[in-house]
PDB file of N, CA and C in Angstrom:
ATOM      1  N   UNK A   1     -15.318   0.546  23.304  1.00  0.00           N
ATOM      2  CA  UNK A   1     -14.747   1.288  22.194  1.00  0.00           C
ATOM      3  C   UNK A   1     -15.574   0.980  20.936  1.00  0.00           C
ATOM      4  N   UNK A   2     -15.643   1.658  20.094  1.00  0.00           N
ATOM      5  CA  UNK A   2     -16.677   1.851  18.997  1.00  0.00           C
ATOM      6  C   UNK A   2     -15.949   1.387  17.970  1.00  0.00           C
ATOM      7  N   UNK A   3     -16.387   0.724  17.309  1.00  0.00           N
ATOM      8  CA  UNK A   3     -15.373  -0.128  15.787  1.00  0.00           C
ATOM      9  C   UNK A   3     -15.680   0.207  14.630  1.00  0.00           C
ATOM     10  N   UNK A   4     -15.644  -0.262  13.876  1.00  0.00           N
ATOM     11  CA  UNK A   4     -15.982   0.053  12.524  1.00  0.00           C
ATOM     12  C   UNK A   4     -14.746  -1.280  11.433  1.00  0.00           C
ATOM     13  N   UNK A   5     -15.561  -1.824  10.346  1.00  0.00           N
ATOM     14  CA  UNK A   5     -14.571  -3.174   9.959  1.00  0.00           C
ATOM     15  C   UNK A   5     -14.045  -2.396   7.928  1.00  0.00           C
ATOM     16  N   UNK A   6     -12.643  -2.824   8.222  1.00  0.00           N
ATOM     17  CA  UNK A   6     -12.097  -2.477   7.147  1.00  0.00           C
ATOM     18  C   UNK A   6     -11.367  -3.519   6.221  1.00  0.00           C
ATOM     19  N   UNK A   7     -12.215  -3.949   5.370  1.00  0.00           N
ATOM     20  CA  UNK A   7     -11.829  -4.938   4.363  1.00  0.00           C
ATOM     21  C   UNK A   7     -12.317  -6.376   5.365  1.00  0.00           C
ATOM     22  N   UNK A   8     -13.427  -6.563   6.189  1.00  0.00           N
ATOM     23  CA  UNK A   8     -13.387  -7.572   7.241  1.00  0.00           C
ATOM     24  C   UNK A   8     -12.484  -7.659   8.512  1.00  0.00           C
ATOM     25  N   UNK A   9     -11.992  -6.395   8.419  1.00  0.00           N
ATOM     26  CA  UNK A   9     -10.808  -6.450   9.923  1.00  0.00           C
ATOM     27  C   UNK A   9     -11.500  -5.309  11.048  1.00  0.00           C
ATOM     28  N   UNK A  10     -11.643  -5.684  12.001  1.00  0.00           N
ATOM     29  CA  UNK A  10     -12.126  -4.745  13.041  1.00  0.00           C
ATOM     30  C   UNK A  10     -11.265  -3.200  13.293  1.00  0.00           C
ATOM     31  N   UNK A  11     -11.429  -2.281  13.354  1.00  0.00           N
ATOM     32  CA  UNK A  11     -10.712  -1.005  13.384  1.00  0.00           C
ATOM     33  C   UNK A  11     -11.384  -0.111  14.048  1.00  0.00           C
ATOM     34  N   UNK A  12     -10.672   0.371  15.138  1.00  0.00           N
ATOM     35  CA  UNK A  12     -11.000   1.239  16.309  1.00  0.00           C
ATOM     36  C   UNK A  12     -11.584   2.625  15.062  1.00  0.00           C
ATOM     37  N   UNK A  13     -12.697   3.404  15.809  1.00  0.00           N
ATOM     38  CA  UNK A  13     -12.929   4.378  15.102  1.00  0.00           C
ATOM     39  C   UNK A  13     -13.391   5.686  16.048  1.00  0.00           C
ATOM     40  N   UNK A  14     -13.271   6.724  15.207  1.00  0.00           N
ATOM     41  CA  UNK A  14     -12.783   7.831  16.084  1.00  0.00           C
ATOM     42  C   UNK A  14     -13.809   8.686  15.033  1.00  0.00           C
ATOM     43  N   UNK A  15     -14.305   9.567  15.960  1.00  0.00           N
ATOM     44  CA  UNK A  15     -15.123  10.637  15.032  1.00  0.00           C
ATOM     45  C   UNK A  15     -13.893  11.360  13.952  1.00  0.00           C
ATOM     46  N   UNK A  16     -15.385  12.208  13.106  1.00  0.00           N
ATOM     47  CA  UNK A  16     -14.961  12.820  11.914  1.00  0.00           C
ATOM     48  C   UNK A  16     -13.934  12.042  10.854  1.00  0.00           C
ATOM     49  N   UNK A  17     -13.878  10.884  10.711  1.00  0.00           N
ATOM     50  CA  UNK A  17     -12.795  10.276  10.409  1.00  0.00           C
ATOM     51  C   UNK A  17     -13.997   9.949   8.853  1.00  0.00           C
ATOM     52  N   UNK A  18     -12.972  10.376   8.038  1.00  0.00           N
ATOM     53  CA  UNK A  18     -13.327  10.511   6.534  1.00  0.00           C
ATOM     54  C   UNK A  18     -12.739   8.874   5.772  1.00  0.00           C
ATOM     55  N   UNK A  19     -13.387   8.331   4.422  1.00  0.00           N
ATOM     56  CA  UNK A  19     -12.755   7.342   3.608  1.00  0.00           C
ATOM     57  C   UNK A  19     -11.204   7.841   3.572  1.00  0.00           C
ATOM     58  N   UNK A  20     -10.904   9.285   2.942  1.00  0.00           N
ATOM     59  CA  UNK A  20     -10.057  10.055   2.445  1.00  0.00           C
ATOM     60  C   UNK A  20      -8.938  10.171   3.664  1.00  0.00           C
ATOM     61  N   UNK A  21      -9.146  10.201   4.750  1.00  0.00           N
ATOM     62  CA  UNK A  21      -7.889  10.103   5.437  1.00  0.00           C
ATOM     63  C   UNK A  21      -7.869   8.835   6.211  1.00  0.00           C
ATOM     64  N   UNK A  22      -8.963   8.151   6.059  1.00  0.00           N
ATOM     65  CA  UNK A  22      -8.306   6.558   6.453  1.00  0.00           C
ATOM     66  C   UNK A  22      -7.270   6.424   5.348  1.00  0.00           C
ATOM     67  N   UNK A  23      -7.641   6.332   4.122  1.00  0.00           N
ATOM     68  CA  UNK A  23      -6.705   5.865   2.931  1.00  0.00           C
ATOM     69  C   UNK A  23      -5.455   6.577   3.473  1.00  0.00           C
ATOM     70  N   UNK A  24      -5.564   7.833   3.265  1.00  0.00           N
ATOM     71  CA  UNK A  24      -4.381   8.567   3.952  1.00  0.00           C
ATOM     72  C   UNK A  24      -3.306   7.311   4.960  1.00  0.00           C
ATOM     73  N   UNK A  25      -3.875   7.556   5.996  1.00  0.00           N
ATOM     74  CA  UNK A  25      -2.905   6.705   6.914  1.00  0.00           C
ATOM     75  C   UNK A  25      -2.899   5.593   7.212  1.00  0.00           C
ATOM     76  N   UNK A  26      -3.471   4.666   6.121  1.00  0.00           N
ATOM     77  CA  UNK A  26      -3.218   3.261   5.834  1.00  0.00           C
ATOM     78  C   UNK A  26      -2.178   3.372   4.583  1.00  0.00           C
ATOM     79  N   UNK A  27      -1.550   4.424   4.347  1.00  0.00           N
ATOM     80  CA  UNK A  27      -0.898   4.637   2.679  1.00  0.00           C
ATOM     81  C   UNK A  27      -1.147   4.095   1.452  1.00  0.00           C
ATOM     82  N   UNK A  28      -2.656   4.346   1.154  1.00  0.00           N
ATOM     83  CA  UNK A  28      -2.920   3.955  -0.018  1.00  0.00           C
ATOM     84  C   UNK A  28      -3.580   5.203  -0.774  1.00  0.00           C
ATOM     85  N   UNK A  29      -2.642   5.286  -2.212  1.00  0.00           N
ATOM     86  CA  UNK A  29      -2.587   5.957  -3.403  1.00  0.00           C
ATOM     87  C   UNK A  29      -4.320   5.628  -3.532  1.00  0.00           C
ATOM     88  N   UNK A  30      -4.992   7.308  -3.811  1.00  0.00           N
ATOM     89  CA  UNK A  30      -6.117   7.494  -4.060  1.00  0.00           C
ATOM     90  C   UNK A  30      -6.774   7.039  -5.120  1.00  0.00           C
ATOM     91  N   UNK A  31      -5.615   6.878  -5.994  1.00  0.00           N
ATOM     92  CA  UNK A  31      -5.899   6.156  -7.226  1.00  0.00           C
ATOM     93  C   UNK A  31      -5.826   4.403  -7.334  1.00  0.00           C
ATOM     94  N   UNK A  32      -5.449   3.918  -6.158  1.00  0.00           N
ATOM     95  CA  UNK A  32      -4.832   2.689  -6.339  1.00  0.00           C
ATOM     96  C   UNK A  32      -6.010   1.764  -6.068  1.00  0.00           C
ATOM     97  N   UNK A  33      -7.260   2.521  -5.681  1.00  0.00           N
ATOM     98  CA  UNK A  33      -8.453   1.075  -4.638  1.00  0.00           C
ATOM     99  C   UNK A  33      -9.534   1.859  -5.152  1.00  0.00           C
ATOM    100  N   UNK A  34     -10.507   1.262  -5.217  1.00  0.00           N
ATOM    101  CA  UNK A  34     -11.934   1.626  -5.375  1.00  0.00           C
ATOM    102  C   UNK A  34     -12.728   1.566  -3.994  1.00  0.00           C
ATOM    103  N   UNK A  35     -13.131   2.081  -3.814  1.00  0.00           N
ATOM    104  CA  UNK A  35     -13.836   2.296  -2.006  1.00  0.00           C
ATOM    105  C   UNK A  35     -15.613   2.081  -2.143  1.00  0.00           C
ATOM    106  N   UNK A  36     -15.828   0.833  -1.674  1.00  0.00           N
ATOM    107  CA  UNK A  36     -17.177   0.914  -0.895  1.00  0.00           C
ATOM    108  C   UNK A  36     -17.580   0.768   0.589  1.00  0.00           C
ATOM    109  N   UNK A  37     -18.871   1.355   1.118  1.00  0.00           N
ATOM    110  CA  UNK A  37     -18.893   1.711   2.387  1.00  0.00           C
ATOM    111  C   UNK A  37     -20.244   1.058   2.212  1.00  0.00           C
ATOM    112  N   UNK A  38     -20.413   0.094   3.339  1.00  0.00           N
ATOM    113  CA  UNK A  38     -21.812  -0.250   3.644  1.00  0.00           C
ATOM    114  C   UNK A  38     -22.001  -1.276   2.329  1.00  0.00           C
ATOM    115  N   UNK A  39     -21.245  -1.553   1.390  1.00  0.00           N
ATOM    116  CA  UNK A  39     -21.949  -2.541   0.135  1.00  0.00           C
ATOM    117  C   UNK A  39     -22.048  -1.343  -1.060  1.00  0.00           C
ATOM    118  N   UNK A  40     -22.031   0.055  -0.547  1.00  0.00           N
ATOM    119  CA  UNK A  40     -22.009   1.165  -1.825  1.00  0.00           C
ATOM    120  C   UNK A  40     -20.496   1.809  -2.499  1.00  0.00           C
ATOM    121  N   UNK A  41     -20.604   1.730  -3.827  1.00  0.00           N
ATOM    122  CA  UNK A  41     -19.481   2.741  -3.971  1.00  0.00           C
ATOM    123  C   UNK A  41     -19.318   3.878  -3.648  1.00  0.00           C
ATOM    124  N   UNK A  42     -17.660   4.178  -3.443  1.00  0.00           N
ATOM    125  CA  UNK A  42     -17.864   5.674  -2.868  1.00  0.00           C
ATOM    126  C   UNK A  42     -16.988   6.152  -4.146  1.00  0.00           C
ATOM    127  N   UNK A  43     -17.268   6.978  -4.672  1.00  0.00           N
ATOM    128  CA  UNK A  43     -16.350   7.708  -5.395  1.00  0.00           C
ATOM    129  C   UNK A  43     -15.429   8.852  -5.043  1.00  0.00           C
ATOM    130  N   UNK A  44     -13.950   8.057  -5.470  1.00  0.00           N
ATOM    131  CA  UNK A  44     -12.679   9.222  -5.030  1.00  0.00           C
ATOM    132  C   UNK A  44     -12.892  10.407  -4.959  1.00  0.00           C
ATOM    133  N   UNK A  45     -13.898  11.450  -5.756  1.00  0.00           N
ATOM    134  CA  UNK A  45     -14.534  12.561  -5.343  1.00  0.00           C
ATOM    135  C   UNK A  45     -15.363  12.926  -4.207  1.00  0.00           C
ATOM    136  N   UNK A  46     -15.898  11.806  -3.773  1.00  0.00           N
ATOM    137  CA  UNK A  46     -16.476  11.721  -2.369  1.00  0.00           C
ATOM    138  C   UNK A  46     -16.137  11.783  -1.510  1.00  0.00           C
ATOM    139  N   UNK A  47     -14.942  10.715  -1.176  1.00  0.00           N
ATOM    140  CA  UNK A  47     -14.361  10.425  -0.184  1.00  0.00           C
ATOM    141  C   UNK A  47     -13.790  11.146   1.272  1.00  0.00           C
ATOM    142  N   UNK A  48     -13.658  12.255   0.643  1.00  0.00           N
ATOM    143  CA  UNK A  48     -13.438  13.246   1.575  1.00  0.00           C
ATOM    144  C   UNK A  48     -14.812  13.794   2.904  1.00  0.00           C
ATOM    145  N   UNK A  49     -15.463  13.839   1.925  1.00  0.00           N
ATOM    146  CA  UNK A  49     -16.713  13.656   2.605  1.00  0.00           C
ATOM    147  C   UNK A  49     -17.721  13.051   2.979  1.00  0.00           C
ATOM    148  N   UNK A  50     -17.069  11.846   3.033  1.00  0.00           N
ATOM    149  CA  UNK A  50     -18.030  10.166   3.648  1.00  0.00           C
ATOM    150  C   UNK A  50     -17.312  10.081   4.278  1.00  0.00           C
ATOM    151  N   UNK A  51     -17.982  10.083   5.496  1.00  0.00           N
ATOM    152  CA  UNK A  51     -17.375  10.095   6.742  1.00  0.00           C
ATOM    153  C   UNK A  51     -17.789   8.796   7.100  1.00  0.00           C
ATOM    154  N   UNK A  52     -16.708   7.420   8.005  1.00  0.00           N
ATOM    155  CA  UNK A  52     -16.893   6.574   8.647  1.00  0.00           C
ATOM    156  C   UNK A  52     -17.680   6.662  10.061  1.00  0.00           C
ATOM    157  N   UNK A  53     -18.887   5.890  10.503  1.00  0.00           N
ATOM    158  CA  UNK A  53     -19.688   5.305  11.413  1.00  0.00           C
ATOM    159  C   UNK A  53     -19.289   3.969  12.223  1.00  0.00           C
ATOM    160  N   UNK A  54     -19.247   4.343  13.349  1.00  0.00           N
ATOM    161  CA  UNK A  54     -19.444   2.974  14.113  1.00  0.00           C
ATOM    162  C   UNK A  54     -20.313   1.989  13.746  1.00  0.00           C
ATOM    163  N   UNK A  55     -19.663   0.756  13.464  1.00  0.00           N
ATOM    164  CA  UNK A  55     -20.625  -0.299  12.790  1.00  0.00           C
ATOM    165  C   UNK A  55     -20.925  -0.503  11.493  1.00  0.00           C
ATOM    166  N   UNK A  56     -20.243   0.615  10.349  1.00  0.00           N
ATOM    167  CA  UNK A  56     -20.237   0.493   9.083  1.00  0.00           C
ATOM    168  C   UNK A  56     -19.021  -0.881   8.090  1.00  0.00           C
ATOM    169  N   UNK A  57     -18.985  -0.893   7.584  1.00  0.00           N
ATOM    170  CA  UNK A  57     -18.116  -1.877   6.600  1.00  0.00           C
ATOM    171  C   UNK A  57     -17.018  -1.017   5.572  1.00  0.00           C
ATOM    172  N   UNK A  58     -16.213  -1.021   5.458  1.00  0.00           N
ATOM    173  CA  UNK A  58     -15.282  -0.302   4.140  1.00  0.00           C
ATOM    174  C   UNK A  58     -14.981  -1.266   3.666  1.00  0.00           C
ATOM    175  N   UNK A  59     -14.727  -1.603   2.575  1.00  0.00           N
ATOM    176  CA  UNK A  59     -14.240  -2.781   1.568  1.00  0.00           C
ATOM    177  C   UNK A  59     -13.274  -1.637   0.547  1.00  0.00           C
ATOM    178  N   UNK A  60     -11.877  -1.944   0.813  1.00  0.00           N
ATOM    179  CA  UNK A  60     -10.758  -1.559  -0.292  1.00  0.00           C
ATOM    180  C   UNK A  60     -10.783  -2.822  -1.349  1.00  0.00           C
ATOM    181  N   UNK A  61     -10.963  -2.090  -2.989  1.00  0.00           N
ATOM    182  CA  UNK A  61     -10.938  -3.052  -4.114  1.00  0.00           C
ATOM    183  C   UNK A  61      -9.484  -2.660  -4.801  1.00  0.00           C
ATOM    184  N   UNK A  62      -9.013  -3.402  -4.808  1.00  0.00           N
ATOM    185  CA  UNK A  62      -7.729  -3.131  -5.673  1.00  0.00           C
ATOM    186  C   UNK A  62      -7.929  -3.825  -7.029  1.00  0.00           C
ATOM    187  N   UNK A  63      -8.084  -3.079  -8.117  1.00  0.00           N
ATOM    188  CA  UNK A  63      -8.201  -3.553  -9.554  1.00  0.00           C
ATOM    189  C   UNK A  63      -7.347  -4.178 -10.237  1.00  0.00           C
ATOM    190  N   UNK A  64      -7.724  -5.459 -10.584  1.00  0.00           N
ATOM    191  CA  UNK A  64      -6.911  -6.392 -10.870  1.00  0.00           C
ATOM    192  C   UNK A  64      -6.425  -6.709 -12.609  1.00  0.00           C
ATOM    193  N   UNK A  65      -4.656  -5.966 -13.016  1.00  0.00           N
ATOM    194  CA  UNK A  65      -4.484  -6.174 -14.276  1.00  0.00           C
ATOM    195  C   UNK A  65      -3.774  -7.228 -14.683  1.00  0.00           C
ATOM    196  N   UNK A  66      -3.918  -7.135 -16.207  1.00  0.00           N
ATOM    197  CA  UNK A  66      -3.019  -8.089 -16.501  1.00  0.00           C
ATOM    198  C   UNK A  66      -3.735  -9.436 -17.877  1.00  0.00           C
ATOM    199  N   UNK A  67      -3.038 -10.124 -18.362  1.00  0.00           N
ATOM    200  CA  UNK A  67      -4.219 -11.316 -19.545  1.00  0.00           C
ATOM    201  C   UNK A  67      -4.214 -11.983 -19.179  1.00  0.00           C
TER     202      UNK A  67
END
């Protein structure tokens, strides 16, 4: 089976499978994480169309507020 690692966690991966609907069905608000793939940013305008690879990296950043 072909993987692909999300935030350092191994995750089965399945063609055509976009940033934009992983977020989808992991339920995270499009607005809520900053997305890089491979070490690059992806921008929420992108996402739809960066499609995940076997053997790639996603790193979810959740922006951290507060003094």
């Amino acid at each position: 089976m072909s993987e692909f690692t999300l935030n350092q966690q191994a995750q089965p991966w399945r063609e055509g499978l976009s940033v934009a609907a992983l977020l989808a069905e992991q339920g995270w608000a499009a607005d809520a994480v900053a997305t890089a793939l491979n070490g690059c940013f992806v921008p929420r305008g992108q996402r739809a169309a960066t499609l995940i690879r076997p053997g790639d990296e996603l790193t979810l950043i959740q922006p951290i507020t507060g003094g």
